[in-house]
N, C-alpha and C. Protein backbone atom coordinates (compact mmCIF):
# COMPACT_ATOMS: atom_id res chain seq x y z
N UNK A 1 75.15 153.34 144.96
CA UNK A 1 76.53 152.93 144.94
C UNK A 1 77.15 153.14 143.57
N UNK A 2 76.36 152.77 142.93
CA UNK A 2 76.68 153.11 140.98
C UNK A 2 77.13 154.04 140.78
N UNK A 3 76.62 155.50 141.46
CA UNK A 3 76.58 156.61 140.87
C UNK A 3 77.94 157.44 141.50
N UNK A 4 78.51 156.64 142.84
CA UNK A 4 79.41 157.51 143.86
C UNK A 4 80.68 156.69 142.76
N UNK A 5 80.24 155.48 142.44
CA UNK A 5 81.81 154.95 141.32
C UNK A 5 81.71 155.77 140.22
N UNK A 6 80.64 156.12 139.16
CA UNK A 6 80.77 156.89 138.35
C UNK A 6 81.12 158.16 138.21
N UNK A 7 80.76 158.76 139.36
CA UNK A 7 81.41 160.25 139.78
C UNK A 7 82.86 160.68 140.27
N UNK A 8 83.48 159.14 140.79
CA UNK A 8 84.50 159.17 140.77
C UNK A 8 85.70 158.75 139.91
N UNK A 9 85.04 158.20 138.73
CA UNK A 9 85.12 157.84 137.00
C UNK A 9 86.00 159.13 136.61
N UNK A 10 84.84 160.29 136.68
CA UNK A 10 84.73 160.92 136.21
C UNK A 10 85.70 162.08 136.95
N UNK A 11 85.85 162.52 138.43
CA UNK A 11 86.82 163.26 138.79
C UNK A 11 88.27 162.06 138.43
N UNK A 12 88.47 161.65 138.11
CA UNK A 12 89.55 160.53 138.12
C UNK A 12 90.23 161.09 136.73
N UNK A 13 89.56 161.26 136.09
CA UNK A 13 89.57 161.29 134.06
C UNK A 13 90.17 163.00 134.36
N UNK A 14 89.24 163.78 134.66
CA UNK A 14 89.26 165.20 134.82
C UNK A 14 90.35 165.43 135.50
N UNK A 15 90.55 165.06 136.61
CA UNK A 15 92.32 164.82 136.69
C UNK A 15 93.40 164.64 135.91
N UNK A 16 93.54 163.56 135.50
CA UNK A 16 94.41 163.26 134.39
C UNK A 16 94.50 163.99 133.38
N UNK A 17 93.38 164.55 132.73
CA UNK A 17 93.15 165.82 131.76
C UNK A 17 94.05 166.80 131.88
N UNK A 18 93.70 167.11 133.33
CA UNK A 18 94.67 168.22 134.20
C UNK A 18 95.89 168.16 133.84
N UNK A 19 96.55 166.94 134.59
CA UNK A 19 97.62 166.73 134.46
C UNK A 19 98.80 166.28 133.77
N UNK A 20 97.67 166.08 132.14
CA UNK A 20 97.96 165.79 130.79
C UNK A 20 98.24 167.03 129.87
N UNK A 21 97.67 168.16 130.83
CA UNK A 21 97.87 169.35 129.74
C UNK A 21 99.13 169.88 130.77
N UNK A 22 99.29 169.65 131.90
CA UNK A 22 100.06 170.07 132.49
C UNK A 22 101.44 169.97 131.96
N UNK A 23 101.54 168.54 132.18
CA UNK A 23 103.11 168.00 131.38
C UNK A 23 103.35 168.72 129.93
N UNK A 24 101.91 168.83 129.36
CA UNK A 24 102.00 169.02 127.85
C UNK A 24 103.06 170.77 127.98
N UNK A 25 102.94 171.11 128.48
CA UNK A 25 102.97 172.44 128.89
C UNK A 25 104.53 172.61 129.31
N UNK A 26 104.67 171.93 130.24
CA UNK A 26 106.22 172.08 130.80
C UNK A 26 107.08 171.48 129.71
N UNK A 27 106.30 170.32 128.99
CA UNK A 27 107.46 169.42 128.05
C UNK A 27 108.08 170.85 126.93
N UNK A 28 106.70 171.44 126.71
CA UNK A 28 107.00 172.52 125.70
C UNK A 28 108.51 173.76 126.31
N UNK A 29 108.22 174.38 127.08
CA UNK A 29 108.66 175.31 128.12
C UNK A 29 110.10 174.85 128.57
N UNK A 30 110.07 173.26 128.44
CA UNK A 30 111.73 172.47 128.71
C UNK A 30 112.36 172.42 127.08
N UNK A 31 111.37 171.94 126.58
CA UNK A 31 112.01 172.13 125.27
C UNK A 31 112.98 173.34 124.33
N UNK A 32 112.10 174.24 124.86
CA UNK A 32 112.19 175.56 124.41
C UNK A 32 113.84 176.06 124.87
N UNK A 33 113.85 175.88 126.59
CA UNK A 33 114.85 176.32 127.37
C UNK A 33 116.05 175.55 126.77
N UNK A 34 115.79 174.24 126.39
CA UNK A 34 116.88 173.04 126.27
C UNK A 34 117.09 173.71 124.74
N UNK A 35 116.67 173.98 124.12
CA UNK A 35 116.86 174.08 122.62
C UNK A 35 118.04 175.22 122.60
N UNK A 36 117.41 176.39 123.25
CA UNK A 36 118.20 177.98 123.51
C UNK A 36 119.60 177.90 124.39
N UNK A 37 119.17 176.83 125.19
CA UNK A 37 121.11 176.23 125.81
C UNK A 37 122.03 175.63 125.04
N UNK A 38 121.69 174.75 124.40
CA UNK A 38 122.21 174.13 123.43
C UNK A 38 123.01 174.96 121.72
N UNK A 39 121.72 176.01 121.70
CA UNK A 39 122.24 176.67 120.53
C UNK A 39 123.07 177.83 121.00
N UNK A 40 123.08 178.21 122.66
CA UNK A 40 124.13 179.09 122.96
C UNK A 40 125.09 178.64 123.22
N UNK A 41 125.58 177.00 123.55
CA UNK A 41 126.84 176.47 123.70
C UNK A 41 127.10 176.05 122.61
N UNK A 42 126.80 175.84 121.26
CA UNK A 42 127.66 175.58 119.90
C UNK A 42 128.19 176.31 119.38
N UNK A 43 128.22 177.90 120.31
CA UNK A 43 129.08 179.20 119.31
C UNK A 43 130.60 178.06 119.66
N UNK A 44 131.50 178.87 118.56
CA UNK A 44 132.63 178.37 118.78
C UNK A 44 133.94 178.76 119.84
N UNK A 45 133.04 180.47 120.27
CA UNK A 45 133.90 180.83 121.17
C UNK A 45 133.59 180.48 122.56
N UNK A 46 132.18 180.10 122.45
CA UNK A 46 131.07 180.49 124.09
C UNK A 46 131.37 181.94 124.49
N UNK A 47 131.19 182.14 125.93
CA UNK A 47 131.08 183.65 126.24
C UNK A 47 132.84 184.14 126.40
N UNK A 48 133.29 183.26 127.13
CA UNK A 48 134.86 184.08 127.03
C UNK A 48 135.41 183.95 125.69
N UNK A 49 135.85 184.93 125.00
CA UNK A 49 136.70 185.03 124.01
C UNK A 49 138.18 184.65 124.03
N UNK A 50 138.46 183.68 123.58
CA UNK A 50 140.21 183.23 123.89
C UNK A 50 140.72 183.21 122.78
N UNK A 51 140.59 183.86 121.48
CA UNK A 51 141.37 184.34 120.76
C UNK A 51 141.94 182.70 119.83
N UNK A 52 143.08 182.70 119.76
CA UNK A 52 143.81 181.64 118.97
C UNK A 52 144.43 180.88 120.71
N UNK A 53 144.14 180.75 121.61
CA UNK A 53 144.67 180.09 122.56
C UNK A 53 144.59 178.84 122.81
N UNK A 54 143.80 178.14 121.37
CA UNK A 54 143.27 177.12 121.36
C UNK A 54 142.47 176.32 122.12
N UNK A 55 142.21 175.09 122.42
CA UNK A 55 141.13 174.64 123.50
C UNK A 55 141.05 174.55 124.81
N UNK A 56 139.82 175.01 125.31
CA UNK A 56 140.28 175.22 126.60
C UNK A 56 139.44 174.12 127.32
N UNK A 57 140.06 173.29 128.04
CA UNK A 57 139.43 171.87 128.40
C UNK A 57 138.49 172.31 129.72
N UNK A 58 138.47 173.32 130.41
CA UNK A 58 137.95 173.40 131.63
C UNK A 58 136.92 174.71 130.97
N UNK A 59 136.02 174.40 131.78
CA UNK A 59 134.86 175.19 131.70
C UNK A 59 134.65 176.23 132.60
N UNK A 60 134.88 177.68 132.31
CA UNK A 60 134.70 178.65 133.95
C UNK A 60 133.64 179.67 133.39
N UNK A 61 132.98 180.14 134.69
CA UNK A 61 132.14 180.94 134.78
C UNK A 61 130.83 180.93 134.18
N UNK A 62 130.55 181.50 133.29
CA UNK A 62 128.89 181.53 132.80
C UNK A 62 129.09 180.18 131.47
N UNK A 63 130.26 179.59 131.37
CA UNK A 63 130.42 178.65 130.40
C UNK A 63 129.94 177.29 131.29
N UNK A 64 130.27 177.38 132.72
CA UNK A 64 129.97 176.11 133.59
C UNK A 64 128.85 176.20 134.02
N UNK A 65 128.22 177.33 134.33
CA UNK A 65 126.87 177.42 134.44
C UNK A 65 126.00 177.52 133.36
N UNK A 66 125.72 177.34 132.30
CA UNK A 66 125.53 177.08 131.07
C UNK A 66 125.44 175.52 130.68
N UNK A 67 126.41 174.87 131.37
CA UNK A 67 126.89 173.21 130.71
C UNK A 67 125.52 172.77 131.95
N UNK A 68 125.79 173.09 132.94
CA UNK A 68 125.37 172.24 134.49
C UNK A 68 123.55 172.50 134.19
N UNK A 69 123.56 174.17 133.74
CA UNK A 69 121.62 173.99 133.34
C UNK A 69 121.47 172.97 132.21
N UNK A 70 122.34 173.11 131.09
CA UNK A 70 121.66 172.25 129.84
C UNK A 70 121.89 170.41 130.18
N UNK A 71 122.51 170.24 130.47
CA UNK A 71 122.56 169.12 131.93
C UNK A 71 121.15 168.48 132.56
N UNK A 72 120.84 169.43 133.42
CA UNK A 72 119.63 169.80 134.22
C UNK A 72 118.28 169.64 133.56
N UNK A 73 118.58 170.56 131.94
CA UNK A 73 117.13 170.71 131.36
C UNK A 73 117.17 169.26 130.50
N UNK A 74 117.88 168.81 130.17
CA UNK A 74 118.23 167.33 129.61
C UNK A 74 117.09 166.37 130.83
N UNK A 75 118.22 166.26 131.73
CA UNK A 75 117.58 165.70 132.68
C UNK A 75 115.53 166.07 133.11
N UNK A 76 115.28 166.74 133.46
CA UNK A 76 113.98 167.06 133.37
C UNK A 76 113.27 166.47 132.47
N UNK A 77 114.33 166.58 130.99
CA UNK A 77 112.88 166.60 129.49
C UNK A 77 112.52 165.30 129.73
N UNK A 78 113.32 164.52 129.85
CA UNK A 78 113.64 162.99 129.98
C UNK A 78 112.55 162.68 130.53
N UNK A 79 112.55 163.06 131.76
CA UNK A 79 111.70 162.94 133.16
C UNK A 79 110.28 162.99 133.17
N UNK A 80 110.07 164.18 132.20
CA UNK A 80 108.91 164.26 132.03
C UNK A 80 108.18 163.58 131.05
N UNK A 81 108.97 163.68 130.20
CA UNK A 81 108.55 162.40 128.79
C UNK A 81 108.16 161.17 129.14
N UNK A 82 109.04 160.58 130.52
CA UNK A 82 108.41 159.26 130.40
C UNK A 82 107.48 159.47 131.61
N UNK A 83 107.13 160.72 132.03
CA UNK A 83 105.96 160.88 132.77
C UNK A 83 104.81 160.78 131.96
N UNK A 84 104.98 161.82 130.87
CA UNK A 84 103.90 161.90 130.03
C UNK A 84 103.43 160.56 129.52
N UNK A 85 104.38 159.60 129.40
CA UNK A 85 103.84 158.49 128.66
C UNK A 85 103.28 157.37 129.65
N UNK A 86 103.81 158.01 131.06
CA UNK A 86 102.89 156.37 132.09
C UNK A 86 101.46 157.57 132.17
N UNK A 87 101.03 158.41 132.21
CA UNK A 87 99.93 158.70 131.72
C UNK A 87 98.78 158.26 130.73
């Protein structure tokens, strides 16, 4: 009986291992993505060029799809962080 709890000790641990390098992995890979969204939405023009037309309050095209991923990858890092930590 000892030995079927200890073996299952042990796939239990080896799991978590798993799934400790796992997160470790995506946290990196979200990071990365979140970092490269972020530093492509602080240009001052973003992708459409509007000249002196001053600010443009609405967001279109690859500028809204741009906001909605870094959004997204926000959301995730979060997610996983406090995954990583009930680990």
């Amino acid at each position: 009986m000892r030995t079927v709890q200890n073996s299952f000790a042990i796939e239990l641990a080896s799991h978590l291992l798993i799934m400790e390098k796992l997160l470790l992995i995506t946290q990196v890979i979200i990071s990365i993505l979140l970092s490269v969204a972020v530093l492509v939405q602080s240009k001052d023009e973003g992708f459409t060029a509007s000249g002196n037309q001053g600010f443009q309050a609405t967001r279109r095209g690859p500028e809204k799809i741009l906001f909605r991923a870094t959004v997204i990858l926000a959301a995730l890092f979060l997610i996983n962080a406090f995954s990583f930590v009930l680990i």
